[in-house]
Protein backbone atom coordinates (compact mmCIF):
# COMPACT_ATOMS: atom_id res chain seq x y z
CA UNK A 1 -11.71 -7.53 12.34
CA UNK A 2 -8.22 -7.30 10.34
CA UNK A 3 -4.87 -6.84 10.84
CA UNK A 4 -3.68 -3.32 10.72
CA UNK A 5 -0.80 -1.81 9.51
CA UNK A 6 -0.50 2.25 11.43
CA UNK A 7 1.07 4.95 10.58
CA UNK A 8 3.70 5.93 13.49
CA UNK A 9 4.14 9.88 12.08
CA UNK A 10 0.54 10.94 11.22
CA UNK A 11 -0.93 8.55 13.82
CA UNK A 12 -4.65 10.51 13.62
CA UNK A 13 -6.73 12.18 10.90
CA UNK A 14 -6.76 15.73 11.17
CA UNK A 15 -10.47 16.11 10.78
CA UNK A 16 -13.21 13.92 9.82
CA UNK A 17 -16.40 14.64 8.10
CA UNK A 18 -19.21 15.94 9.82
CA UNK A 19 -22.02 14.40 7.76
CA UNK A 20 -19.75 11.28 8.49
CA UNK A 21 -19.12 11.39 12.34
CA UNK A 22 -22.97 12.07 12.70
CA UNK A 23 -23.62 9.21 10.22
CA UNK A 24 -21.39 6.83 12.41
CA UNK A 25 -22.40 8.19 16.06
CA UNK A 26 -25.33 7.56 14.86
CA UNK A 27 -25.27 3.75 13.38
CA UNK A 28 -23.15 2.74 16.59
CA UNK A 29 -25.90 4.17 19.02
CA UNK A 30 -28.16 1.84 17.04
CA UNK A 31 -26.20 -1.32 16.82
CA UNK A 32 -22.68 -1.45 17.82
CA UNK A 33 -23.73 -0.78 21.72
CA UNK A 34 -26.36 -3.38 21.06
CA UNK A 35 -24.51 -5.76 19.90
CA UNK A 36 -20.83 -5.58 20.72
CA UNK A 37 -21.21 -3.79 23.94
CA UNK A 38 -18.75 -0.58 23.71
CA UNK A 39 -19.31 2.86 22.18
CA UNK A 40 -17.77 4.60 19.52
CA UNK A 41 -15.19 7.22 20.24
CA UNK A 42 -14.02 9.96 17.57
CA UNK A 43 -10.32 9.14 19.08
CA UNK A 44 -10.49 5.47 17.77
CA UNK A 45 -11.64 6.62 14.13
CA UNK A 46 -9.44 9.32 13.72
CA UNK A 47 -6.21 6.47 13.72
CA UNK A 48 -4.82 6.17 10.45
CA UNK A 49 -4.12 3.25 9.21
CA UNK A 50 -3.54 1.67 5.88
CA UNK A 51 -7.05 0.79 4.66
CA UNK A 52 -8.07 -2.95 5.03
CA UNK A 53 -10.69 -2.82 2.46
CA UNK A 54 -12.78 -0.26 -0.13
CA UNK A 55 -16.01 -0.14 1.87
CA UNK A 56 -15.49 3.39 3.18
CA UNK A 57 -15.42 4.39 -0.14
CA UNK A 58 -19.09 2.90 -0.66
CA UNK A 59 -20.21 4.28 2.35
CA UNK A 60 -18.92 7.94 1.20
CA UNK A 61 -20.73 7.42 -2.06
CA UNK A 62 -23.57 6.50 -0.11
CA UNK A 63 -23.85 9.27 1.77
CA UNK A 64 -23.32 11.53 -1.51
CA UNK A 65 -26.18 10.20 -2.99
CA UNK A 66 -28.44 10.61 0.81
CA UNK A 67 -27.55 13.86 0.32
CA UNK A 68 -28.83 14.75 -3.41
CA UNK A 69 -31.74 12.53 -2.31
CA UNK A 70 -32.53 15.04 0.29
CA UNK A 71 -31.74 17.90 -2.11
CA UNK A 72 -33.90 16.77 -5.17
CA UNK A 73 -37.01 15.13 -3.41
CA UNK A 74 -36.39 12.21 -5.60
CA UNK A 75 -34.60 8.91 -4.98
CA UNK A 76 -32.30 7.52 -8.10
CA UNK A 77 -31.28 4.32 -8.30
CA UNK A 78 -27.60 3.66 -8.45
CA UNK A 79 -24.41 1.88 -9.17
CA UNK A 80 -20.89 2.47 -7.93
CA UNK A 81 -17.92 -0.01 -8.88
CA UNK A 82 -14.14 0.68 -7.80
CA UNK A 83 -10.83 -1.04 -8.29
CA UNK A 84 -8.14 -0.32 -5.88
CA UNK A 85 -5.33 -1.24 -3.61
CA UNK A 86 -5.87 -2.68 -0.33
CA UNK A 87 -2.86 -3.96 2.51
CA UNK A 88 -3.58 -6.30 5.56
CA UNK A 89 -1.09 -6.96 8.20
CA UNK A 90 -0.61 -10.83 8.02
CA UNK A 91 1.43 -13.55 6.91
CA UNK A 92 1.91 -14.69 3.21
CA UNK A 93 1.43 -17.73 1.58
CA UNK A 94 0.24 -19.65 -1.68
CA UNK A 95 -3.51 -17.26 -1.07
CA UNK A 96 -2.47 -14.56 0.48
CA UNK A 97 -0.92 -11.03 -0.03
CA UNK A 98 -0.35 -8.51 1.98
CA UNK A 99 -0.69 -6.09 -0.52
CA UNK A 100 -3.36 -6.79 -3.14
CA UNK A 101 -6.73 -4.88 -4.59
CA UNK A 102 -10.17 -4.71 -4.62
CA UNK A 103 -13.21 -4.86 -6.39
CA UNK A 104 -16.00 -2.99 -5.28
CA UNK A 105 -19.30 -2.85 -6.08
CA UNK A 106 -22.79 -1.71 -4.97
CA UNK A 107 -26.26 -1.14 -6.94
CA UNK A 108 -28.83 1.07 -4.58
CA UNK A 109 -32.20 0.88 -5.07
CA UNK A 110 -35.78 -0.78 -3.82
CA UNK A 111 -36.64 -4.09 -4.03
CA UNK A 112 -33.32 -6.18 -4.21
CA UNK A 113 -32.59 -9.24 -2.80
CA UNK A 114 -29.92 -11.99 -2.81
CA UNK A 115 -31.77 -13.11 -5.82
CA UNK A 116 -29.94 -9.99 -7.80
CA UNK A 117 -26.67 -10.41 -5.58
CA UNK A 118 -25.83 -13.90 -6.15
CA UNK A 119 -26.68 -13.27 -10.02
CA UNK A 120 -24.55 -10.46 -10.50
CA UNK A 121 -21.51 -12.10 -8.51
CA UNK A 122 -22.26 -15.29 -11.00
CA UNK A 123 -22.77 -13.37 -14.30
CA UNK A 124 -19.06 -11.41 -13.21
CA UNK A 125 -17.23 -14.47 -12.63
CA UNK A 126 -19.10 -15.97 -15.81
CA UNK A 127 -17.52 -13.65 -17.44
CA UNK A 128 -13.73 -14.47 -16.24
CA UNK A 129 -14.64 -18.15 -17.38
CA UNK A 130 -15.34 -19.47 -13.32
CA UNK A 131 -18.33 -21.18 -13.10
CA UNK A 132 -17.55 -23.51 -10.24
CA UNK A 133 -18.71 -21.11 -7.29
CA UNK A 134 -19.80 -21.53 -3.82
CA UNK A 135 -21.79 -19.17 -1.60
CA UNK A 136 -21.16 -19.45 2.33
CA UNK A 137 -23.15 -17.64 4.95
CA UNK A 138 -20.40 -15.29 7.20
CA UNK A 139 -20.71 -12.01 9.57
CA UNK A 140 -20.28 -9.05 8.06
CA UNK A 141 -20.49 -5.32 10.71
CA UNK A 142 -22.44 -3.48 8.18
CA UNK A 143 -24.37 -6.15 5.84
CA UNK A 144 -26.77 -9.11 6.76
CA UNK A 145 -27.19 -11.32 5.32
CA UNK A 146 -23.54 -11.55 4.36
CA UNK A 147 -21.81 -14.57 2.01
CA UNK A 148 -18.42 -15.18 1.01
CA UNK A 149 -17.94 -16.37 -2.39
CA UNK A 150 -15.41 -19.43 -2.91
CA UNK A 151 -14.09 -20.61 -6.66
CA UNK A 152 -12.94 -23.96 -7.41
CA UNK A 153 -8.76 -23.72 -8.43
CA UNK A 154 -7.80 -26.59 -10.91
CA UNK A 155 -4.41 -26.82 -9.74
CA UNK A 156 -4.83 -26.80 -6.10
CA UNK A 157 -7.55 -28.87 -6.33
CA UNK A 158 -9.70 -26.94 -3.78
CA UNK A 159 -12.47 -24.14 -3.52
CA UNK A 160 -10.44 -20.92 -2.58
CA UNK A 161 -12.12 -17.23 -1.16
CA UNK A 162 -12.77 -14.95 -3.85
CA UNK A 163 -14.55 -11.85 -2.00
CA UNK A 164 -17.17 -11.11 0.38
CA UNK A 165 -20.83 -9.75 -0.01
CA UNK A 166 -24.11 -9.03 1.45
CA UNK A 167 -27.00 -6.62 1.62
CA UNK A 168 -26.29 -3.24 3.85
CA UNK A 169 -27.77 -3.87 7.27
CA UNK A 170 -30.97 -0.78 7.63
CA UNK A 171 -28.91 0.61 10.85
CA UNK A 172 -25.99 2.06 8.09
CA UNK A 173 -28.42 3.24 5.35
CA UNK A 174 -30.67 5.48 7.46
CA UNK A 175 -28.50 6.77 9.50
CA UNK A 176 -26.82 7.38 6.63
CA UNK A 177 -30.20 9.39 5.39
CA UNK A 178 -31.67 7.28 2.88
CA UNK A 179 -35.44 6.37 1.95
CA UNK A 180 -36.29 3.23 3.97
CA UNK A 181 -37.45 1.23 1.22
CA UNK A 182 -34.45 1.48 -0.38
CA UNK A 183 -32.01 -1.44 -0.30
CA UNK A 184 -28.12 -1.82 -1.46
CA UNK A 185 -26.49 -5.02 -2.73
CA UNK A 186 -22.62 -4.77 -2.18
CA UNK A 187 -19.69 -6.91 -2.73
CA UNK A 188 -15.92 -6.98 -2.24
CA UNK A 189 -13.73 -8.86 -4.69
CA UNK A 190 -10.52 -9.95 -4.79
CA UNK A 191 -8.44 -9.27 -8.12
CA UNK A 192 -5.56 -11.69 -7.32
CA UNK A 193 -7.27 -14.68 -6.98
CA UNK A 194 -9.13 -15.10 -10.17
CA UNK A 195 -6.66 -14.29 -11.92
CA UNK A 196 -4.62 -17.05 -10.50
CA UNK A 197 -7.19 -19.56 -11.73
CA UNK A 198 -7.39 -17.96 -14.88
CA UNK A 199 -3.94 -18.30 -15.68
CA UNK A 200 -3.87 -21.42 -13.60
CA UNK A 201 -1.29 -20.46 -11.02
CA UNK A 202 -0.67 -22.22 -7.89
CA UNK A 203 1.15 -19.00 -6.09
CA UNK A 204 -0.63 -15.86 -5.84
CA UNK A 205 2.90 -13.93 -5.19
CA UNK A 206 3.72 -14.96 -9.04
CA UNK A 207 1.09 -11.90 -9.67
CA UNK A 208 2.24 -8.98 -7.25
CA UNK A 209 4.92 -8.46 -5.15
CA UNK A 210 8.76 -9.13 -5.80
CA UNK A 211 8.49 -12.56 -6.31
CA UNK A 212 6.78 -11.32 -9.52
CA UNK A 213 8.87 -13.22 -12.60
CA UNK A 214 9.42 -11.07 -15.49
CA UNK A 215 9.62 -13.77 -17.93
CA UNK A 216 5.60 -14.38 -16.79
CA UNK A 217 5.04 -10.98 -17.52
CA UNK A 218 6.41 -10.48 -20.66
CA UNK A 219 4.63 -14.15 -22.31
CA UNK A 220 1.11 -13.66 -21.30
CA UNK A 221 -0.90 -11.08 -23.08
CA UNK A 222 -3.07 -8.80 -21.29
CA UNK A 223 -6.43 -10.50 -20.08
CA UNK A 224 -9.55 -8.35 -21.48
CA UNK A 225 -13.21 -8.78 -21.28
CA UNK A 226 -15.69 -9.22 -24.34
């Protein structure tokens, strides 16, 4: 699904969960057989690698709050937002890092739709001063329906990706143990790229890495939200 970079000292975990290995045996008897034809093995998830994207994270909070569900008799509605760093093995260019972070974000509760999604995703980007979006149906493993979300750059003249999204496919969130009419909305951001438009950049390695020029650093102020 991405390109990995492994560790070659502490090639596997030394323990996982066991909420979370009877969470996942669980999801993949459901689906992955079903649809990608091969079984999950422990061995395979206990490789460490350098972590593609934040979702794990979601899915630990998601189990946390399965759990207190469970505990209290009574479902809460919630919202969980991260920023963090995230490395994929692959070639740079104009778009692309191989180093670069994340913004996550998930709201958990009944009733939601694409409806609340794609207005949330707007009224964030709203915010930044990008307007000019474009939603486009993908495949996502754990969330259907899934869209990527595309922003229109001035300067190179073309829509670029900004993130990924979608609703959490049913197999995740009870096997995960929560209510069944309870639905999460989740997306995946990328921090590098609107901030390119923002400051109207036409290189995302003028923002991270060390191409990084200090003079750029030092002239423009730091970029807050009202």
């Amino acid at each position: 699904f991405f390109f990995f970079f492994f560790f070659f000292k502490q090639k596997t975990a030394y323990e996982i969960m066991p909420s979370l290995v009877g969470s996942e045996m669980c999801i993949r008897d459901r689906y992955q057989r079903r649809v990608h034809g091969y079984e999950w093995k422990k061995e395979e998830a206990k490789k460490n690698v350098m972590r593609t994207h934040t979702t794990p994270c979601s899915a630990r909070m998601l189990l946390l709050l399965a759990e207190e569900t469970k505990k209290t008799g009574n479902f809460r509605p919630k919202k969980y937002f991260s920023i963090d760093r995230v490395f994929r093995n692959e070639a740079t260019d104009a778009t692309h890092l191989y180093e670069f972070h994340q913004v996550e974000g998930l709201m958990a509760d009944k009733n939601l739709s694409l409806r609340e999604l794609i207005g949330i995703i707007g009224e964030f980007f709203k915010r930044l001063g990008i307007t000019n979006l474009k939603y486009k149906p993908t495949y996502n493993p754990y969330t259907e329906p899934s869209m990527e979300i595309y922003g229109y750059h001035p300067v190179l003249k073309k829509m670029v990706e900004l993130g990924n999204s979608g609703i959490f496919r049913p197999e995740m969130l009870l096997a995960l143990g929560l209510p069944e009419d309870v639905s999460v909305i989740a997306w995946g951001l990328s921090l590098e790229r609107p901030a390119m438009i923002h400051y109207k950049l036409d290189n995302i390695r003028t923002l991270l890495g060390h191409q990084v020029p200090l003079k750029f650093l030092k002239s423009n102020p730091v970029f807050c939200l009202s």
